[in-house]
C-alpha atoms as a PDB file:
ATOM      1  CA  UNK A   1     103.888 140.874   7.676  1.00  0.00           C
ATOM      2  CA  UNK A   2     101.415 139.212   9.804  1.00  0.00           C
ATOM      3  CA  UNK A   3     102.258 135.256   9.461  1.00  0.00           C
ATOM      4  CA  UNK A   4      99.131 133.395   9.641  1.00  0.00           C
ATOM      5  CA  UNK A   5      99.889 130.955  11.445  1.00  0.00           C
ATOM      6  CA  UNK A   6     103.167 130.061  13.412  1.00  0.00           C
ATOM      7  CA  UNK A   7     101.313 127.030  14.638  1.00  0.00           C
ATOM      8  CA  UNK A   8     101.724 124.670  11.723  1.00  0.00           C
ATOM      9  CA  UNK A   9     105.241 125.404  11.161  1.00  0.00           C
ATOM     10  CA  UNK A  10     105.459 124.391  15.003  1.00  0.00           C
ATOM     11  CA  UNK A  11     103.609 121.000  14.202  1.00  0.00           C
ATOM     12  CA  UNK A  12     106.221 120.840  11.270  1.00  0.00           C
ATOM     13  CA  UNK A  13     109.389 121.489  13.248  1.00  0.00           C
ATOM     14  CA  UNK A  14     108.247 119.071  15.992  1.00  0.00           C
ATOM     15  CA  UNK A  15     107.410 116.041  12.850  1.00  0.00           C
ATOM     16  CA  UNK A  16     111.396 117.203  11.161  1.00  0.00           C
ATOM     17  CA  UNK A  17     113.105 118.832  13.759  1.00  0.00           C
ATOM     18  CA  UNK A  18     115.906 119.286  11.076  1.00  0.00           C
ATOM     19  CA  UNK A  19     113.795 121.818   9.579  1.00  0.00           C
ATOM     20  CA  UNK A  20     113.337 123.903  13.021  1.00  0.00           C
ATOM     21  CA  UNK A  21     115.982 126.345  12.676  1.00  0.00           C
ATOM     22  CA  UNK A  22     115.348 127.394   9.661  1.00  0.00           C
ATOM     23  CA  UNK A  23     111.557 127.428   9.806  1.00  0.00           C
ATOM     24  CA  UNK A  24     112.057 129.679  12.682  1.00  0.00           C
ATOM     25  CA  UNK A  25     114.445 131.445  11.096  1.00  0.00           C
ATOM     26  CA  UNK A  26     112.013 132.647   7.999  1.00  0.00           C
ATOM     27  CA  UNK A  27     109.564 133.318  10.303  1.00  0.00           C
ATOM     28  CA  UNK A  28     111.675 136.058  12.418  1.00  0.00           C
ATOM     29  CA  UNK A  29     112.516 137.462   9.050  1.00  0.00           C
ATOM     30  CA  UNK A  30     108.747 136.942   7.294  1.00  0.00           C
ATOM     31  CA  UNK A  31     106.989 138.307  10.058  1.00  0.00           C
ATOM     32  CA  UNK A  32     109.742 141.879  10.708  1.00  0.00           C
ATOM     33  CA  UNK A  33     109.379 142.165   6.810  1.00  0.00           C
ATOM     34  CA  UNK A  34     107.004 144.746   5.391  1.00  0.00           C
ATOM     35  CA  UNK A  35     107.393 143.743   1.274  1.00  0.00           C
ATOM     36  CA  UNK A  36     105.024 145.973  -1.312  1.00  0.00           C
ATOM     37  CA  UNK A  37     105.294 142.895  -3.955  1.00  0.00           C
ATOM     38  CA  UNK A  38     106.999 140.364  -5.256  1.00  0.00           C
ATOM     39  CA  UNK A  39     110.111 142.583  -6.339  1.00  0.00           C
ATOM     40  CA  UNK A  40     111.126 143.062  -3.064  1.00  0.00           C
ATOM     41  CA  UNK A  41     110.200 139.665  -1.325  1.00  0.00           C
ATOM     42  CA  UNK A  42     112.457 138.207  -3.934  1.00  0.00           C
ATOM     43  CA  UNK A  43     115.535 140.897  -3.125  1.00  0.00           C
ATOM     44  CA  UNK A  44     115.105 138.787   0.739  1.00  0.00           C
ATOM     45  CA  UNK A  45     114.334 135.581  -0.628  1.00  0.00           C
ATOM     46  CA  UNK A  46     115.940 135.327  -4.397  1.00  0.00           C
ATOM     47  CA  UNK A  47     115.395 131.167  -4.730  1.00  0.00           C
ATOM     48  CA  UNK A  48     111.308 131.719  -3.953  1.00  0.00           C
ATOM     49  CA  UNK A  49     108.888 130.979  -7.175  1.00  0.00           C
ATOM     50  CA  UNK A  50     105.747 132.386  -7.927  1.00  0.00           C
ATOM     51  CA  UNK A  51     103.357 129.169  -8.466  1.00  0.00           C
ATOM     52  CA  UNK A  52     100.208 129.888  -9.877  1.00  0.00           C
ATOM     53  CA  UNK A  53      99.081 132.426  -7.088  1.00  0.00           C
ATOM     54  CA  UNK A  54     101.620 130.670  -4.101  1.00  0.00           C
ATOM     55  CA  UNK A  55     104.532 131.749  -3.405  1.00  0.00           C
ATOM     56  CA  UNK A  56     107.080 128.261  -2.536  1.00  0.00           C
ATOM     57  CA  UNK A  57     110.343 128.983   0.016  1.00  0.00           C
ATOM     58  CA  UNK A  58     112.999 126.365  -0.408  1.00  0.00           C
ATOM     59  CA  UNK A  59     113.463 125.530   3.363  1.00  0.00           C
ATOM     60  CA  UNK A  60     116.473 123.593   5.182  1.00  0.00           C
ATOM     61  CA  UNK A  61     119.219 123.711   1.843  1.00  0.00           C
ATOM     62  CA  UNK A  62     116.280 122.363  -0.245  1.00  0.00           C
ATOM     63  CA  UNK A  63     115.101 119.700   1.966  1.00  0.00           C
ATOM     64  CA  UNK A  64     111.386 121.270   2.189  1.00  0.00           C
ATOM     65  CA  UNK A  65     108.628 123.542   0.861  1.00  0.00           C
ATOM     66  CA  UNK A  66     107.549 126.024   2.668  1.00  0.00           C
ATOM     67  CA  UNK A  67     103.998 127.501   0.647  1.00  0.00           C
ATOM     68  CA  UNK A  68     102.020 130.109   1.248  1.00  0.00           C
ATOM     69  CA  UNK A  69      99.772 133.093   0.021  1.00  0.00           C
ATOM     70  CA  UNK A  70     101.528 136.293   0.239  1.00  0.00           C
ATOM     71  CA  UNK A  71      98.602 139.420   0.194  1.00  0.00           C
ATOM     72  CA  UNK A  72     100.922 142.366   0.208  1.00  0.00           C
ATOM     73  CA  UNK A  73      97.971 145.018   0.350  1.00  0.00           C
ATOM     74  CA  UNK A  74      96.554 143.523   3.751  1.00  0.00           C
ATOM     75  CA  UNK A  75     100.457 142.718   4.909  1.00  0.00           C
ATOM     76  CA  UNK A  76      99.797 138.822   5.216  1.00  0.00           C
ATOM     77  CA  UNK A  77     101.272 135.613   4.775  1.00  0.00           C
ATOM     78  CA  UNK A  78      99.062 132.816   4.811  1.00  0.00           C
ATOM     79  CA  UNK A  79     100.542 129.640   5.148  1.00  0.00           C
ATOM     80  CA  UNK A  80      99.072 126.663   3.067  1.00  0.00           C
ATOM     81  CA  UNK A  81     101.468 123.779   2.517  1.00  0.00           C
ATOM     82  CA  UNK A  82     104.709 122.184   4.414  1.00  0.00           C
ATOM     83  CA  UNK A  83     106.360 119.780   2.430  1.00  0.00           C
ATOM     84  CA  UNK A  84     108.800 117.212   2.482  1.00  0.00           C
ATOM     85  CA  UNK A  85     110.726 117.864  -1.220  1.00  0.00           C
ATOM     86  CA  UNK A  86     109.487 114.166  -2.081  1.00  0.00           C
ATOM     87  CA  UNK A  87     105.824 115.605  -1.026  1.00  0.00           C
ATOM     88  CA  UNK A  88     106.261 118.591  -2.686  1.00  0.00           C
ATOM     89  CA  UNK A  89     107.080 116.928  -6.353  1.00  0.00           C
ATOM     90  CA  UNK A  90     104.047 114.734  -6.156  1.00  0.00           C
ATOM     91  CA  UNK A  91     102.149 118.468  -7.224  1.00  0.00           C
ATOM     92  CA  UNK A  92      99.344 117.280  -4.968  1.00  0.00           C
ATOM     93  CA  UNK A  93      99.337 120.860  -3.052  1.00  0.00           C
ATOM     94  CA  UNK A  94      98.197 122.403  -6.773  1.00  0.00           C
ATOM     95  CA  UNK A  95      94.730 121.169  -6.399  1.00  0.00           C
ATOM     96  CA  UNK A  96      94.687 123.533  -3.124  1.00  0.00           C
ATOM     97  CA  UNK A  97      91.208 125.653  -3.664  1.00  0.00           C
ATOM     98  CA  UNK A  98      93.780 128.917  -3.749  1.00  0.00           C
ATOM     99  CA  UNK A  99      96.264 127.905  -6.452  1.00  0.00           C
END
């Protein structure tokens, strides 16, 4: 999958530097994956939800949101929102032009 783009999880990390490892982490894995569908992201990531037409990765045991738009034909991950869980429940990020 072509991860689009590393940048803002950098400008994430370097804001909650808690959520480094593990942003890097899903990255690594995100960007060696090649999923068809939503079947077989899930059988890598079982706790990511569909959300209208985002997919949302529980990041650092649950501390953040990762977000993004997953277009398995073109291999891409698109990333839209990173959340703080606080951020995240305020369901501001639905009024994104993509949801």
């Amino acid at each position: 999958m072509h991860v689009i783009s590393r940048t803002r999880l950098r400008q994430f990390w370097e804001r909650y530097a808690e959520a480094e490892s593990a942003l890097r982490l899903w990255y690594t894995h995100t960007k060696r994956a090649t999923w068809q569908n939503l079947a077989e992201m899930k059988n890598d990531y079982p706790s990511a939800d569909l959300v209208g037409r985002f997919t949302v990765f529980n990041i650092g045991g649950n501390k953040y949101r990762l977000i993004v738009r997953i277009e398995y034909e073109r291999q891409e991950v698109y990333i839209r929102h990173l959340l703080t869980h606080a951020e995240y429940d305020t369901d501001k990020w639905k009024q994104d032009e993509w949801f």
